[in-house]
Protein backbone atom coordinates (compact mmCIF):
# COMPACT_ATOMS: atom_id res chain seq x y z
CA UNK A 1 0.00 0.00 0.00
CA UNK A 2 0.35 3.29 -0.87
CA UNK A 3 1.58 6.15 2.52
CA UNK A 4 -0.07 8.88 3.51
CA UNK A 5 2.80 10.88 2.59
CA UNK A 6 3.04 9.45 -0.67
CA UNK A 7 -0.58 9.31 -1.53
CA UNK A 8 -0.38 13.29 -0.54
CA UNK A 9 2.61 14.35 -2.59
CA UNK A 10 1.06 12.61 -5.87
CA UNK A 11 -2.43 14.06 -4.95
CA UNK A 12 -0.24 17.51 -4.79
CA UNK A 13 1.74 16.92 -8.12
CA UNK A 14 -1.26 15.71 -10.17
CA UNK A 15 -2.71 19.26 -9.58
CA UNK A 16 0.60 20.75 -9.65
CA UNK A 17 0.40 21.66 -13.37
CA UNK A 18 3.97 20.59 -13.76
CA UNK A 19 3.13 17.51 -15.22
CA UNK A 20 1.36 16.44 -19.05
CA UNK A 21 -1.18 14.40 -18.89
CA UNK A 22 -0.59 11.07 -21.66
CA UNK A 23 -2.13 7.97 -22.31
CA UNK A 24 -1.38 4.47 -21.90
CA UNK A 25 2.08 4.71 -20.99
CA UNK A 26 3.41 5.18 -17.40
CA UNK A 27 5.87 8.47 -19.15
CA UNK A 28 6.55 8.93 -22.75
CA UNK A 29 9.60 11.32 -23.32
CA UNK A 30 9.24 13.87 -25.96
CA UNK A 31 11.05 11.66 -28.68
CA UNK A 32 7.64 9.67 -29.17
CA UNK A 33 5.30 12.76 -28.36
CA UNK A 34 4.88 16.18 -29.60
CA UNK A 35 5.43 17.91 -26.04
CA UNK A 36 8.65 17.74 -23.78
CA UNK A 37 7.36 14.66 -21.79
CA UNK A 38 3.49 13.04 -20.93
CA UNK A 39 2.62 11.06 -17.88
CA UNK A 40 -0.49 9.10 -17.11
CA UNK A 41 -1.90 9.30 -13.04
CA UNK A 42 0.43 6.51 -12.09
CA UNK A 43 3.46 7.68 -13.95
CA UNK A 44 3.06 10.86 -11.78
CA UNK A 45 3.31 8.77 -8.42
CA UNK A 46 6.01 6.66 -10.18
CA UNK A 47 8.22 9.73 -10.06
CA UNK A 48 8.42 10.17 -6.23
CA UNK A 49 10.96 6.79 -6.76
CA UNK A 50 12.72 7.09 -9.51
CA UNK A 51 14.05 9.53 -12.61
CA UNK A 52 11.80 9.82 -16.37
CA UNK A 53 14.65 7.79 -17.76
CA UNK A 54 14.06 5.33 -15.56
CA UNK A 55 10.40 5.44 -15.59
CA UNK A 56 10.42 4.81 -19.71
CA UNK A 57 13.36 2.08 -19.30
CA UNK A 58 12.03 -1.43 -19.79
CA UNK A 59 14.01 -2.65 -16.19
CA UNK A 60 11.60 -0.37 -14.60
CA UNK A 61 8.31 -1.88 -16.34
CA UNK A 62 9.48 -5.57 -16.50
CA UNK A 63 11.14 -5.63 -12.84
CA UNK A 64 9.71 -2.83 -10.68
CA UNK A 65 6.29 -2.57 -12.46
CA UNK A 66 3.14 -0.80 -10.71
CA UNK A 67 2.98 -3.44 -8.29
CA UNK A 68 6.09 -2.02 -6.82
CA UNK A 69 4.56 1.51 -6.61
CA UNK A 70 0.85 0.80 -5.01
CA UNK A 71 2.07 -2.44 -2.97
CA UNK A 72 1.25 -4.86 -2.84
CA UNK A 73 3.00 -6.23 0.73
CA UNK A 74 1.63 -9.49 1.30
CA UNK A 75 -0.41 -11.73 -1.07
CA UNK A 76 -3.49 -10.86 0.62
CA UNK A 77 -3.13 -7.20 -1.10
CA UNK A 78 -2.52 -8.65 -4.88
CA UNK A 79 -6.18 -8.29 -5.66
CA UNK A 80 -6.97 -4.86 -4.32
CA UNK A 81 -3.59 -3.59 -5.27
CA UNK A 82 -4.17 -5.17 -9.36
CA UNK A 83 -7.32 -3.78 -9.33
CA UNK A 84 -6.40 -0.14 -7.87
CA UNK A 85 -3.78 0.14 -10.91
CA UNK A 86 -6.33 -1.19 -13.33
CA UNK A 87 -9.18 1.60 -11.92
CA UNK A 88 -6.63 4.33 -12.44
CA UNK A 89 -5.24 3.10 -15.64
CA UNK A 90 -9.25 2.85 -16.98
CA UNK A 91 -10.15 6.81 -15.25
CA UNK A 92 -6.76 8.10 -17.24
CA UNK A 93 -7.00 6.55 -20.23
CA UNK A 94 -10.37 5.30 -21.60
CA UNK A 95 -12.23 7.47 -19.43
CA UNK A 96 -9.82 10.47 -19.76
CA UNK A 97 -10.16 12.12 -16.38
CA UNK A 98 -8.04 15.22 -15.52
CA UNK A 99 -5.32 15.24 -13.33
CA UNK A 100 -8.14 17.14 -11.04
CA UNK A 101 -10.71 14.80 -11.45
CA UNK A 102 -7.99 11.95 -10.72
CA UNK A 103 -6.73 13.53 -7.66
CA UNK A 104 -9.85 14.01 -6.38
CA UNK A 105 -10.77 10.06 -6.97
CA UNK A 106 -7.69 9.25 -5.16
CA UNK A 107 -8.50 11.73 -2.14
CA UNK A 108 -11.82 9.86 -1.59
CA UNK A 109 -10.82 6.36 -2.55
CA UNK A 110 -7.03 4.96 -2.05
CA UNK A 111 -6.52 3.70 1.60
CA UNK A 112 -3.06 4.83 2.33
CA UNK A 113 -1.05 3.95 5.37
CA UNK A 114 1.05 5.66 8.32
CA UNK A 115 4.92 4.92 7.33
């Protein structure tokens, strides 16, 4: 699961305006876009761990994943944590929430814990 902390600093970047809003990718550097740089919802939290380069790099999506970002940290989690990922995946991309409307689904609906 996701911390308090953490789930408040990506609820604070997602409105932040610093970041482009993109689809289906976690980040996709300018090379394959038109702008300098898009993120989907989780590719925003994914940035609290670890550099853009990173995030793009294949070692991140094949070994860290988004299982390593929103948990989960026992096997009783899998489920809940799969589905989170999937829910905010689905708002981002098919749905195509804002970064506002995302934040505010987070605020009201990821359990976070104390660290």
């Amino acid at each position: 699961m996701i911390t308090k902390k953490q789930k408040e600093q990506w609820v604070v970047d997602l409105r932040s305006g610093r970041f482009i809003q993109g689809r289906s990718n976690l980040f996709s550097s300018r090379r394959y876009t038109d702008v300098h740089g898009s993120f989907c919802c989780l590719g925003v939290l994914a940035t609290q761990f670890c550099s853009t380069e990173r995030l793009e790099s294949k070692y991140f999506q094949d070994e860290v994943g988004l299982e390593g970002l929103l948990g989960p940290y026992d096997s009783d989690d899998v489920f809940a944590a799969v589905s989170l990922q999937r829910q905010l995946a689905d708002l981002n991309d098919r749905k195509e929430f804002t970064f506002e409307e995302i934040a505010d689904w987070i605020e009201q609906n990821v359990e976070a814990v104390d660290e």
